[in-house]
Protein backbone atom coordinates (compact mmCIF):
# COMPACT_ATOMS: atom_id res chain seq x y z
CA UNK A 1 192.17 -146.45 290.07
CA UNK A 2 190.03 -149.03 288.61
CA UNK A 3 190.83 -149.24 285.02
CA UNK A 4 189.63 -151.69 281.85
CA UNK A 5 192.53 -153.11 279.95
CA UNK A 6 190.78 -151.10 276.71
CA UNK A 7 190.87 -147.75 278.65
CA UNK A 8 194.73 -147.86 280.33
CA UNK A 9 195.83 -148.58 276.37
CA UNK A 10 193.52 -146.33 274.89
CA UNK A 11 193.66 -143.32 277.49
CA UNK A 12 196.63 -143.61 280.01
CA UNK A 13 199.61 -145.81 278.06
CA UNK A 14 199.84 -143.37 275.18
CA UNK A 15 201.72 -140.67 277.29
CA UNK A 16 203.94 -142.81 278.40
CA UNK A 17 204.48 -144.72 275.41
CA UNK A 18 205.13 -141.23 273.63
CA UNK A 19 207.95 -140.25 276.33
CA UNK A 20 209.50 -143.78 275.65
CA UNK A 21 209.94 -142.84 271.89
CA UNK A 22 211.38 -139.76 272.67
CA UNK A 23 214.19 -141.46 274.30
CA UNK A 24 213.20 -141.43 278.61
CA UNK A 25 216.13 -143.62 280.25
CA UNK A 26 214.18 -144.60 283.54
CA UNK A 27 210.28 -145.16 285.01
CA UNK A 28 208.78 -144.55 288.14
CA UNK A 29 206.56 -146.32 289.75
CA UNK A 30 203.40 -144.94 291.29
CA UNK A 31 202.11 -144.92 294.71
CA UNK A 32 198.36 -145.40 293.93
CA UNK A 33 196.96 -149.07 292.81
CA UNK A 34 195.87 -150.04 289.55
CA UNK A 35 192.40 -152.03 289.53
CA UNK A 36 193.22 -153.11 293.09
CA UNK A 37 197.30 -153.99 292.36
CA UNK A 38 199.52 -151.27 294.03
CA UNK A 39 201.58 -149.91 291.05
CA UNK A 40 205.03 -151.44 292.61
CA UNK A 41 203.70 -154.66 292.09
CA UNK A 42 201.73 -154.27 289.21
CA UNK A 43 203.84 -156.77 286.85
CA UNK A 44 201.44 -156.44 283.89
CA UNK A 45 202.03 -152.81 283.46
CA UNK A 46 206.23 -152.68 284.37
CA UNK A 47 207.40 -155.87 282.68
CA UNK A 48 204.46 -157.24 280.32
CA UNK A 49 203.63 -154.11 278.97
CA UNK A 50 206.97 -152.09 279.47
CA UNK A 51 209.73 -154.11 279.08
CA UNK A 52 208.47 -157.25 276.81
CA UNK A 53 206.03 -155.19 274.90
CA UNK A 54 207.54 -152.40 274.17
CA UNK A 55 210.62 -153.71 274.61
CA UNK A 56 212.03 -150.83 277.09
CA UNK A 57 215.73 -151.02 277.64
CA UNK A 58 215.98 -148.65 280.79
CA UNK A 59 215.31 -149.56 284.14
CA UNK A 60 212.06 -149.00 286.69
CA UNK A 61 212.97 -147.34 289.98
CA UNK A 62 210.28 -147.04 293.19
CA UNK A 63 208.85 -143.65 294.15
CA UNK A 64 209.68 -142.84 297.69
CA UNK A 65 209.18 -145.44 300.01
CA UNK A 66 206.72 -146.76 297.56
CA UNK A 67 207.90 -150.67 297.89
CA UNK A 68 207.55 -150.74 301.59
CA UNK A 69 204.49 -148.71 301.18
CA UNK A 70 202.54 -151.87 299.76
CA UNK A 71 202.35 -153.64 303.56
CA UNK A 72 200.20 -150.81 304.24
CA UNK A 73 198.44 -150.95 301.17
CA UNK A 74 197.05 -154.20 302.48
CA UNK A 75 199.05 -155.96 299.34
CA UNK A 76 202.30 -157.43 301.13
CA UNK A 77 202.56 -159.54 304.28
CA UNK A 78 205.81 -157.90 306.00
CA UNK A 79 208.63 -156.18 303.88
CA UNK A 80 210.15 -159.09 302.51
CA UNK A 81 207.01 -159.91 300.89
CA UNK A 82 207.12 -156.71 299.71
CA UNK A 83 210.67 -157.03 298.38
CA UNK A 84 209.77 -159.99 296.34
CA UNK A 85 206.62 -158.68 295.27
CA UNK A 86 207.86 -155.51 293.58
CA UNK A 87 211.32 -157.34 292.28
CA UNK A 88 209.04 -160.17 290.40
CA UNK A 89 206.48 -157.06 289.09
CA UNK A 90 209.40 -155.36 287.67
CA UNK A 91 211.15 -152.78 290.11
CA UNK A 92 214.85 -152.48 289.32
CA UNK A 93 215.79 -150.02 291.55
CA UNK A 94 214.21 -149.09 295.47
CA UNK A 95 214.17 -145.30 296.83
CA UNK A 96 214.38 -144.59 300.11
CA UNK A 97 213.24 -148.22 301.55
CA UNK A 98 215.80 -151.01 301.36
CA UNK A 99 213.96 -153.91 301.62
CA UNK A 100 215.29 -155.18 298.34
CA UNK A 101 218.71 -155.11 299.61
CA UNK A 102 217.76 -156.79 302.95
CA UNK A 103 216.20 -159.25 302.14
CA UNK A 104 217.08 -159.89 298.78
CA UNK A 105 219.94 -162.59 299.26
CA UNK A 106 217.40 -164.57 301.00
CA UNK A 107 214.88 -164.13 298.92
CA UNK A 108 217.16 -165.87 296.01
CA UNK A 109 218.39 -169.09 298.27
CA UNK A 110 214.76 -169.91 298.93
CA UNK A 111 214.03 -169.21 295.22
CA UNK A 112 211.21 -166.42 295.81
CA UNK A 113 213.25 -164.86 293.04
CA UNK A 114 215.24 -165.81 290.36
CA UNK A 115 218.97 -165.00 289.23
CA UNK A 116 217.78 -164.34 285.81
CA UNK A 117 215.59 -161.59 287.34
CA UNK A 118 218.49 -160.02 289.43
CA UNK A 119 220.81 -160.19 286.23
CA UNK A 120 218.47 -158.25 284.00
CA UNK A 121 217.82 -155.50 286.96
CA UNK A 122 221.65 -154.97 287.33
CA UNK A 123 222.36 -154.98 283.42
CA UNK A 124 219.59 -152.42 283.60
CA UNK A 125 221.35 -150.12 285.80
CA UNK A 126 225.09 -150.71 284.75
CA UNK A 127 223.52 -150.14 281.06
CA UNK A 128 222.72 -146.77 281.60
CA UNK A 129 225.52 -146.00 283.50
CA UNK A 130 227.77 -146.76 280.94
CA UNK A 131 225.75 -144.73 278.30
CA UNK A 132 226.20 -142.01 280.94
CA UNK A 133 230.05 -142.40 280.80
CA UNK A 134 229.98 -143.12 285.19
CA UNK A 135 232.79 -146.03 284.40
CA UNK A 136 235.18 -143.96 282.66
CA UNK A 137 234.46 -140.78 284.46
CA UNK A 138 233.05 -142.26 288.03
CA UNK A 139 233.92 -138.13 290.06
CA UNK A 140 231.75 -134.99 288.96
CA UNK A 141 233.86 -132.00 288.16
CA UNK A 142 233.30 -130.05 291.12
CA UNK A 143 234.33 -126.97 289.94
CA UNK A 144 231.75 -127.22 286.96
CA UNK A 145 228.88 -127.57 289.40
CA UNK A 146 226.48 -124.47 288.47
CA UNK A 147 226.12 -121.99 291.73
CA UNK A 148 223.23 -120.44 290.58
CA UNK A 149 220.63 -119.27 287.22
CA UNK A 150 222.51 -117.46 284.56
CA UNK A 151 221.22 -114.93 282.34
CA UNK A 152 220.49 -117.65 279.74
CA UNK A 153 218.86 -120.11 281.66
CA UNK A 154 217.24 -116.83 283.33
CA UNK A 155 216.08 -115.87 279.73
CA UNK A 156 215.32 -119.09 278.83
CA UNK A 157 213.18 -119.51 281.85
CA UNK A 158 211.04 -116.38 280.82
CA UNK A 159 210.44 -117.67 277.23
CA UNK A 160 209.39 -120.72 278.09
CA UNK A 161 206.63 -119.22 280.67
CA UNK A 162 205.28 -116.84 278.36
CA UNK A 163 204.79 -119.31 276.13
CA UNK A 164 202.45 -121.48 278.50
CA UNK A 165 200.33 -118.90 280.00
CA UNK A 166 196.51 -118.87 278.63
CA UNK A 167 194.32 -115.84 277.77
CA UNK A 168 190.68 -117.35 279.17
CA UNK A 169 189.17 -114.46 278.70
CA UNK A 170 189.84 -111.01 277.07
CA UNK A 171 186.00 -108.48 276.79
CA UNK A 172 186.67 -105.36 274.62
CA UNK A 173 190.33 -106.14 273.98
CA UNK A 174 191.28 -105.21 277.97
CA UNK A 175 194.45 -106.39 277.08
CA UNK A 176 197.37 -105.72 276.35
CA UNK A 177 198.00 -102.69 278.79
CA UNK A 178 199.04 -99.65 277.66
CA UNK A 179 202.36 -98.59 279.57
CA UNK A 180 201.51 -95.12 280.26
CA UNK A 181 198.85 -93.73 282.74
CA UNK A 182 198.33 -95.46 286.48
CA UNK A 183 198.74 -98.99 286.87
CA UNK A 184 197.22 -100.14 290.55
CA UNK A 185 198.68 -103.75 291.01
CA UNK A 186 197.01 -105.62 293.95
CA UNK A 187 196.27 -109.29 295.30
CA UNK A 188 198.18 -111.42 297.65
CA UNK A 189 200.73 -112.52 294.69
CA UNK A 190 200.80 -109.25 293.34
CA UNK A 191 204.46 -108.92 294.98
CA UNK A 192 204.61 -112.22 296.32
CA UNK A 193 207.97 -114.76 295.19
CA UNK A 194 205.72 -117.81 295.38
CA UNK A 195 206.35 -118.58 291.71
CA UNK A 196 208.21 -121.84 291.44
CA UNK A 197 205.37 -124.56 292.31
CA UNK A 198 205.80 -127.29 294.13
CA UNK A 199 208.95 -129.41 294.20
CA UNK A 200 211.35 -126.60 293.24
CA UNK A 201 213.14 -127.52 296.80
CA UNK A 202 214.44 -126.07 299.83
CA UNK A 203 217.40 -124.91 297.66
CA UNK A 204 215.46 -122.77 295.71
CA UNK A 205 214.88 -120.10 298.25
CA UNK A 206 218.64 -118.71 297.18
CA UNK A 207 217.37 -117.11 294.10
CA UNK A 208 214.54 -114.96 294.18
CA UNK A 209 212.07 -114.80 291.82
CA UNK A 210 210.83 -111.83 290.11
CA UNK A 211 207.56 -110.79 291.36
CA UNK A 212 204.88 -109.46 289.33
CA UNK A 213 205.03 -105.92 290.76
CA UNK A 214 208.49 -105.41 290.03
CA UNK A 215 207.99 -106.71 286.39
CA UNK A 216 205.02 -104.29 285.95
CA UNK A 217 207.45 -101.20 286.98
CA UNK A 218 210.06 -102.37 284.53
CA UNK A 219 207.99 -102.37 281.65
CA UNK A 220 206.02 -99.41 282.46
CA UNK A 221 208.40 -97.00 284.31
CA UNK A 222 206.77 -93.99 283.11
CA UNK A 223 203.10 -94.76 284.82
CA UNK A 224 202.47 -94.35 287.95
CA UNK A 225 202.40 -97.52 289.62
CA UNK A 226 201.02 -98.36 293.05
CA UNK A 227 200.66 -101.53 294.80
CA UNK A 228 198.23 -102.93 297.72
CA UNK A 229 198.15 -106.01 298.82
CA UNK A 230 193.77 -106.39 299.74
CA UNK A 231 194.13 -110.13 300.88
CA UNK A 232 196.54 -112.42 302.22
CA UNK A 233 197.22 -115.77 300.30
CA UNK A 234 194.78 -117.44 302.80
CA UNK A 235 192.72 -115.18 302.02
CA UNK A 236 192.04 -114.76 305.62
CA UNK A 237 193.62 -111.50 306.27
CA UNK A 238 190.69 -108.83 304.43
CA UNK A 239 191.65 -105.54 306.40
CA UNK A 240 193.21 -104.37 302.74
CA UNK A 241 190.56 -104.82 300.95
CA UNK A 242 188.70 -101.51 301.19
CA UNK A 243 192.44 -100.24 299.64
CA UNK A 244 192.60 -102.37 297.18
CA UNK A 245 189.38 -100.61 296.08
CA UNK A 246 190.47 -97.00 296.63
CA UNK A 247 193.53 -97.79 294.57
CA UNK A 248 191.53 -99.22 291.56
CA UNK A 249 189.52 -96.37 291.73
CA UNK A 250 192.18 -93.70 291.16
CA UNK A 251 193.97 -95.51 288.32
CA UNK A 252 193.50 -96.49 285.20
CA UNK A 253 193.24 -99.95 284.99
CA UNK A 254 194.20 -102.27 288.09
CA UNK A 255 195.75 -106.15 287.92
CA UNK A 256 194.97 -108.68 290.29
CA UNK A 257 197.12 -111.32 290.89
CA UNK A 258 195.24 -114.57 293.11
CA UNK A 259 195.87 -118.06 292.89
CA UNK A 260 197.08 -120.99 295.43
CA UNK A 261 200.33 -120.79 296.68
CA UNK A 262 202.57 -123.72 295.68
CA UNK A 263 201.98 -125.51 299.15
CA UNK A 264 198.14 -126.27 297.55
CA UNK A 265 199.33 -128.12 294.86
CA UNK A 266 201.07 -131.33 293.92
CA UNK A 267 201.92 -134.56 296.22
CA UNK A 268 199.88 -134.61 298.60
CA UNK A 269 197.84 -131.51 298.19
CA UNK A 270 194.62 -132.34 297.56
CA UNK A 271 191.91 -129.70 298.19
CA UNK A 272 187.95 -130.54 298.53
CA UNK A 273 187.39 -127.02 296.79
CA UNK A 274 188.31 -125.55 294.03
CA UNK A 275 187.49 -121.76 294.72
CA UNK A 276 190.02 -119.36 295.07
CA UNK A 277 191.75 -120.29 298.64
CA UNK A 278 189.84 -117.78 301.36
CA UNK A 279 188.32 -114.95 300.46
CA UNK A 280 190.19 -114.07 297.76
CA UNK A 281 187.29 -113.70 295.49
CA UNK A 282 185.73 -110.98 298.01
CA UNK A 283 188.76 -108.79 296.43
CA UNK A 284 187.61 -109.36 292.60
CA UNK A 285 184.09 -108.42 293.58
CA UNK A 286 185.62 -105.52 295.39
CA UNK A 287 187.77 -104.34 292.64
CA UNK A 288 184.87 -105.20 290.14
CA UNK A 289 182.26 -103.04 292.11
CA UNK A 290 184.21 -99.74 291.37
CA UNK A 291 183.10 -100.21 288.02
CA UNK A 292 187.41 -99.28 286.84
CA UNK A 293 189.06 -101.64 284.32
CA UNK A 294 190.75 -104.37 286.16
CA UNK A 295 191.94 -108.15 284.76
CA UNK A 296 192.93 -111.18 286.87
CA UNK A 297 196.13 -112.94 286.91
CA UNK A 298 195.31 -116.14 288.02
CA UNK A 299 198.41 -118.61 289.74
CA UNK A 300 198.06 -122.00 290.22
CA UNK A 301 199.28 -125.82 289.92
CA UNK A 302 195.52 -127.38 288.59
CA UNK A 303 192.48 -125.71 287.03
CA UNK A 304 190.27 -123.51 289.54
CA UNK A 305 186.62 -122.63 289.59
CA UNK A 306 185.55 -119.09 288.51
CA UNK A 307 181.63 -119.10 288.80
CA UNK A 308 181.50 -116.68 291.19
CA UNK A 309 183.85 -114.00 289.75
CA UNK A 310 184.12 -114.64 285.73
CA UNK A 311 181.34 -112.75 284.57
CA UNK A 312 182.70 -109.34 286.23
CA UNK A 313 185.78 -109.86 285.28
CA UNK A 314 186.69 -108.58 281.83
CA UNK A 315 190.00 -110.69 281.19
CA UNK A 316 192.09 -113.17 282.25
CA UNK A 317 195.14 -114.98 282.34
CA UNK A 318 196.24 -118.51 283.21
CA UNK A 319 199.84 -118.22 284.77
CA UNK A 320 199.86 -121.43 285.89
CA UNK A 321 203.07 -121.05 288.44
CA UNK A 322 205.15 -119.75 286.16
CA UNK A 323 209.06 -120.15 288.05
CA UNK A 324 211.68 -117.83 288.64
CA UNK A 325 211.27 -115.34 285.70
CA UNK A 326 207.33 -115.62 286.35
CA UNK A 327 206.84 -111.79 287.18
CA UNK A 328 208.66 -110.88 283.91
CA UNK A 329 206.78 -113.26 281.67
CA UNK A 330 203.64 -112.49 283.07
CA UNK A 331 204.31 -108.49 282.45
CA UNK A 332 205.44 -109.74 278.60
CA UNK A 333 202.10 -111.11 278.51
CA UNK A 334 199.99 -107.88 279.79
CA UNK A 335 201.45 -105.51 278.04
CA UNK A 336 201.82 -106.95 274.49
CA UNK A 337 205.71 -108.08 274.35
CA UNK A 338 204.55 -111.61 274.24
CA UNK A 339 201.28 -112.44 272.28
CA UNK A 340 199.46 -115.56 274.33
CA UNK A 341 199.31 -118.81 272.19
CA UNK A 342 198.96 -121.02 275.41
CA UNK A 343 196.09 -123.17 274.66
CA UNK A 344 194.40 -125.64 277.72
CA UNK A 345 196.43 -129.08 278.82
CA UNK A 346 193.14 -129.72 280.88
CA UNK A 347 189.30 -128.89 281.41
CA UNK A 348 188.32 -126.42 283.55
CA UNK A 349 184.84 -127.08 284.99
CA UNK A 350 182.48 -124.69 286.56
CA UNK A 351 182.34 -126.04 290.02
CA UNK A 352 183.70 -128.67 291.96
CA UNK A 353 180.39 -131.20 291.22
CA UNK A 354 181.50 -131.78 287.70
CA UNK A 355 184.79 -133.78 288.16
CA UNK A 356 185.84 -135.92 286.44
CA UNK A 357 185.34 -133.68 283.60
CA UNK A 358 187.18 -133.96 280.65
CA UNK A 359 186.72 -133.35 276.40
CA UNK A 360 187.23 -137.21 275.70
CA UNK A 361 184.71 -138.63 277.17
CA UNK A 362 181.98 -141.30 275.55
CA UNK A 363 178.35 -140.65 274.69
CA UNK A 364 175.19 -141.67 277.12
CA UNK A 365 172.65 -143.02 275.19
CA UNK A 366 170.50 -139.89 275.86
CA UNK A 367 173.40 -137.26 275.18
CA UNK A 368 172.47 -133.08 276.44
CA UNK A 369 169.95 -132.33 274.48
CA UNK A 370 168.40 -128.43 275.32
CA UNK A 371 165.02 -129.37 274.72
CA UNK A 372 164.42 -132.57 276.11
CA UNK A 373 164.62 -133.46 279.60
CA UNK A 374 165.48 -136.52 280.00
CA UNK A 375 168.88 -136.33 278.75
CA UNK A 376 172.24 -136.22 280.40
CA UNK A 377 172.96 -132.84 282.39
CA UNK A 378 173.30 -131.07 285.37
CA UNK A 379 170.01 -129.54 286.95
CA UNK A 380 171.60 -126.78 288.25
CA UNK A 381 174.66 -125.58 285.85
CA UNK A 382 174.98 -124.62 282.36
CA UNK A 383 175.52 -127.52 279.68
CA UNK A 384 179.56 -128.30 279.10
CA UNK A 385 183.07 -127.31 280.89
CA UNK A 386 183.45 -123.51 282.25
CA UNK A 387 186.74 -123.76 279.46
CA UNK A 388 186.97 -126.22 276.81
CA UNK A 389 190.57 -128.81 276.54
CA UNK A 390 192.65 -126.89 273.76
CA UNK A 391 190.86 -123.18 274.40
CA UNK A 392 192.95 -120.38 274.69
CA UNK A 393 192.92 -116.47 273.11
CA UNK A 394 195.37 -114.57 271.49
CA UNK A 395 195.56 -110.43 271.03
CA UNK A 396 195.31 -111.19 267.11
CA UNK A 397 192.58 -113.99 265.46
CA UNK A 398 193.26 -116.70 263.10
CA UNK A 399 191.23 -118.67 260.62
CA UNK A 400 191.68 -122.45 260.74
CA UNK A 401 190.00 -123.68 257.64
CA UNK A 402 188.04 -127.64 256.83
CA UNK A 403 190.65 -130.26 257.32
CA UNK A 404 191.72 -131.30 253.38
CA UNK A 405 192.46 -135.40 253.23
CA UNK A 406 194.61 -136.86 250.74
CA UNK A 407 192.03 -139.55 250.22
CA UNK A 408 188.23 -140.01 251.52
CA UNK A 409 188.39 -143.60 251.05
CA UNK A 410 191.03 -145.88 252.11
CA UNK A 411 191.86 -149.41 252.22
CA UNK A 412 191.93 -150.98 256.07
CA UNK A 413 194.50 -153.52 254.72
CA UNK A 414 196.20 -150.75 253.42
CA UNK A 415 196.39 -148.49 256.93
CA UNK A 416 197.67 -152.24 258.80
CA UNK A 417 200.75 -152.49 256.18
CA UNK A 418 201.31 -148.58 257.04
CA UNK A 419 199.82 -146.30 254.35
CA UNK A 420 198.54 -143.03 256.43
CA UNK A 421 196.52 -140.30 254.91
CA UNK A 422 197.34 -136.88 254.92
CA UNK A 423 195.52 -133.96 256.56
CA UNK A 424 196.25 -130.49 255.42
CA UNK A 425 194.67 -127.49 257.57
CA UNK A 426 195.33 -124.03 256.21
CA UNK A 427 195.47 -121.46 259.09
CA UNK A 428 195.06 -117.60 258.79
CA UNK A 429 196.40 -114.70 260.80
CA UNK A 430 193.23 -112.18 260.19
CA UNK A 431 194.31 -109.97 262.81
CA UNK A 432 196.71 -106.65 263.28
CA UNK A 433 199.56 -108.66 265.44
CA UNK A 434 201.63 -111.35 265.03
CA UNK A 435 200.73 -114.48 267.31
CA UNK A 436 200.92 -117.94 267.74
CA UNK A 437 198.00 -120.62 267.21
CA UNK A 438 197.77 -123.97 268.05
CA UNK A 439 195.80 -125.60 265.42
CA UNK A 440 194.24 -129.21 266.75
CA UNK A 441 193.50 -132.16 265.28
CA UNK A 442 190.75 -134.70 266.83
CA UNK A 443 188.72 -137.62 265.00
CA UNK A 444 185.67 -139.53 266.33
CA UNK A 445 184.90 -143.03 265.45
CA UNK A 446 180.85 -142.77 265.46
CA UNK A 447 180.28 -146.20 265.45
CA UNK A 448 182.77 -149.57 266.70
CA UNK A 449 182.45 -152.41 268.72
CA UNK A 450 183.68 -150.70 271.69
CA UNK A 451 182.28 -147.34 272.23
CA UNK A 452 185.00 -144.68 271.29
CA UNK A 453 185.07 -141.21 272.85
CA UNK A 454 183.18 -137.80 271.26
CA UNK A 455 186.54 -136.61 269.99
CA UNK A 456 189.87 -137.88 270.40
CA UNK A 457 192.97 -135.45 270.11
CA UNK A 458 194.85 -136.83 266.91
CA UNK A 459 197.92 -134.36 266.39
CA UNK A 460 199.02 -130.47 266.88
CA UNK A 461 200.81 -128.24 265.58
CA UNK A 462 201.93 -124.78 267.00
CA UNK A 463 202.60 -121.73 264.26
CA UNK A 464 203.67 -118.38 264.64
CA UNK A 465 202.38 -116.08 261.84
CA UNK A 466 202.29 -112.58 261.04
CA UNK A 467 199.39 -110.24 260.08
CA UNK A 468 197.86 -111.31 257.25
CA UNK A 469 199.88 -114.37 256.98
CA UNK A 470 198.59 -117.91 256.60
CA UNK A 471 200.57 -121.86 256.18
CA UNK A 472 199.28 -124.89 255.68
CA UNK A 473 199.73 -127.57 258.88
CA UNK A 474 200.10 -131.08 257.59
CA UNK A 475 199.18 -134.08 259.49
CA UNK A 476 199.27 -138.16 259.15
CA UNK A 477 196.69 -140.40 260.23
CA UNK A 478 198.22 -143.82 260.39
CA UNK A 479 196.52 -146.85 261.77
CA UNK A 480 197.78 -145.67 265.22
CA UNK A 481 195.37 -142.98 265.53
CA UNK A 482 192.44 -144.32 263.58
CA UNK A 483 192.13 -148.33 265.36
CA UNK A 484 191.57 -148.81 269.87
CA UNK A 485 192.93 -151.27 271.44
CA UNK A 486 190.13 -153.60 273.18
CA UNK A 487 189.93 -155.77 276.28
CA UNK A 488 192.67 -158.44 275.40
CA UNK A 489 195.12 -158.05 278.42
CA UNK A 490 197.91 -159.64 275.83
CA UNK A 491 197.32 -156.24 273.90
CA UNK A 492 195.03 -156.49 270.63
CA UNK A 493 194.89 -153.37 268.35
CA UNK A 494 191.72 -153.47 266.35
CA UNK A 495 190.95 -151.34 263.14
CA UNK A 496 187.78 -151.37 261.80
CA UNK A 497 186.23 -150.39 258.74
CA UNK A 498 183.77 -147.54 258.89
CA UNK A 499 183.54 -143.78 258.87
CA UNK A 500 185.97 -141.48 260.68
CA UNK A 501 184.41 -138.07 261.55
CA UNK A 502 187.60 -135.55 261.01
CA UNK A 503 187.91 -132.29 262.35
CA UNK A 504 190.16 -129.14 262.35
CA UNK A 505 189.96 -126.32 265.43
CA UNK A 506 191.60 -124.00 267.67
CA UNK A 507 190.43 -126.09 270.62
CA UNK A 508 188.01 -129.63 271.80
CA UNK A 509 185.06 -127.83 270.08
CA UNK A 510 186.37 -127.61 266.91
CA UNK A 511 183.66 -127.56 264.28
CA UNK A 512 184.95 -128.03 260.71
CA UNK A 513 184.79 -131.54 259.96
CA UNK A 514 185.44 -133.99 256.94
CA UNK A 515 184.40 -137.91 256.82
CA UNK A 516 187.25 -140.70 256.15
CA UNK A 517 185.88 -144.34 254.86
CA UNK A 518 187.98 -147.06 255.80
CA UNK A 519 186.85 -150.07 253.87
């Protein structure tokens, strides 16, 4: 990626930074280059910024092959030139290749690297082995080693899934199910174990996950449940269609579970679409065309495009690949156990020709504008994201109220020597159910020296309330979230005087604003 110092501070360090603070022992390394510098020997982001800057204690180990990797990347001469290149930017530790280890000795006679670098990569690694206890304890107990899920990493497992899946979309209150009647449960992961995602290993195959269609007979074993299959996960295979259809059409509401399998997603995965794999969508239409109640389970490991199925479809669900318990969590979802409070980690645009989309992004000079043309838009698409950043339903509503600050006006001297200013948001279960919301926090800077995003997420804070219920979320705005850091490579926070637009929503649209003068 090409990247401005301003925008890897402002945008893609904070992550990081955050799982730093919350005490992360060891870094990786990425494979892809940073404004032309592979990331193995991209020194200003693994020592300068890392370890001097921030003053990280733990060490920096390569992704797979990822030092070796940097001959092809047209960045090292031969592998010793690799080995010096990552050791210098900052790589303590090599995976897979060994070209640290082979040629390092030489690499230290002739001076290409220094003993003080080699000392502070082994006190790197020895630190953390001793803070893992590896000296006085250097043998795992083997007969501790856990064979297999128990029932509270099992239940664990399920709570944590139901907690992340997102209600898109839910027309006339289609769900929760009811747990009587006929229940026709179809789509190629209908009864499919292709839960886990990627990366959960050859190993994994031991213990089967529970698949949607026996979770739906669990919680509803007195309706009559039937099951077809109407596509393959390729969505190649269409001969069940036409049964998929007949079974929606003699029950009383019908689920339809479609998605990617795990293989589409993650490391090297990339797709040039982002339909529903096959024909997969031929099934919704088919399902929607019988005019019966149906909603969509939708698996997958990145956001998918829905144009050409979302407006038949009455609701829908976000399962994301939800692991082992993923057929149980998803039934705790349809039929009411579990009230959604998911909200969106990502946009999710209408087609394909909108990426990169995302809520954080900064103004043209000629922003949308409905009724002029000659503004920024697409010709041929609706204005704005099919799904908003932060958007996600719940079987109850809540009523997020202004943000309240402790102060309109405030000092900029003041915020640098660490005063913050408090921002109180009063939320309100108005519904018949409990449920969670996620009530967001985002600020825009209208006006600075370097052009700041539309919004910029500032805090969050997830409550569970009953009906009728309401609490007050408190958040600080410190310095931190109200300066940018600017084009300086040596790292120069700026905080300037102005207005701060505040605002207070369930999601990236959120509406209810206040203004904050820092003078």
């Amino acid at each position: 990626m090409d990247v401005s110092e301003t925008r890897l501070r402002n945008f893609y360090l904070p992550p990081f930074r955050a799982a730093l603070d919350a005490g992360v022992a060891t870094v990786m390394a990425s494979f892809n280059t940073v404004s032309g510098v592979p990331a193995h020997g991209y020194r200003h982001a693994l020592t300068e910024i890392l370890k001097e800057e921030w003053d990280f204690g733990g060490f920096v180990v390569s992704d797979y092959n990822g030092v070796q990797e940097m001959i092809v990347h047209g960045y090292a001469a031969d592998r010793s030139d690799a080995a010096r290149l990552a050791f210098d930017a900052g790589i303590d530790m090599e995976m897979a290749s060994t070209t640290i280890n082979e040629y390092g000795k030489r690499l230290l006679r002739s001076g290409e690297i220094t003993t003080e670098r080699l000392d502070d990569a082994v006190a790197r690694i020895l630190r953390l082995k001793f803070r893992l206890g590896l000296f006085e304890r250097p043998y795992a107990d083997e007969d501790a080693a856990i064979s297999g899920p128990t029932k509270a990493s099992r239940a664990a497992a399920r709570e944590a899934a139901g907690r992340t899946m997102v209600l898109l979309k839910n027309e006339k209150s289609t769900l929760p199910l009811d747990r009587s009647g006929s229940i026709a449960v179809v789509g190629p992961f209908a009864d499919s174990t292709d839960l886990r995602g990627s990366w959960a290993g050859p190993w994994a195959e031991k213990f089967r996950p529970v698949t949607v269609l026996d979770a739906v007979r669990d919680a509803a074993p007195k309706a009559r449940i039937s099951h077809v299959e109407g596509v393959d996960a390729s969505g190649r295979n269409t001969r069940g269609i036409a049964r998929a259809a007949s079974a929606a059409r003699a029950t009383d509401v019908t689920v339809v579970v479609v998605g990617e399998a795990a293989t589409l997603s993650g490391e090297a995965s990339v797709r040039s679409d982002l339909g529903l794999p096959g024909r997969q969508e031929r099934l919704i239409s088919a399902i929607a065309d019988t005019g019966a109640p149906f909603v969509v389970v939708l698996l997958s490991g990145r956001p998918l495009t829905m144009e050409g199925w979302l407006d038949r479809t009455p609701a829908v669900l976000q399962a994301w690949h939800p692991g082992i318990e993923g057929g149980n969590a998803i039934a705790d979802v349809l039929f009411g156990a579990v009230n959604p409070g998911g909200k969106l980690p990502v946009t999710f645009p209408r087609t394909v020709g909108q990426i990169p989309i995302y809520y954080n992004h900064e103004n043209t000079g000629r922003p949308y504008d409905r009724a002029n043309h000659y503004t920024s838009k697409y010709l041929d698409l609706a204005h704005g994201p099919r799904f908003p950043f932060g958007h996600g339903l719940s079987y109850t509503t809540f009523d997020i109220g202004e943000p309240r600050l402790s102060v309109s006006r405030i000092r900029a001297e003041a915020l640098r020597k660490g005063d913050t200013v408090e921002v109180a948001v009063a939320v309100r279960n108005t519904g018949r159910r409990k449920g969670d919301e996620v009530v967001q926090l985002y600020i825009r800077d209208p006006v600075a020296s370097i052009v700041q995003p539309v919004r910029r997420l500032s805090g969050f804070r997830r409550v569970s309330l009953g009906p009728g219920k309401a609490t007050t979320v408190r958040f600080r705005l410190s310095a931190e979230e109200l300066g940018f850091w600017t084009q300086d490579p040596h790292g120069r926070f700026l905080l300037q005087k102005g207005e701060i637009r505040v605002f207070a929503g369930n999601s990236s649209l959120a509406k209810r604003g206040r203004t904050l003068t820092i003078t």
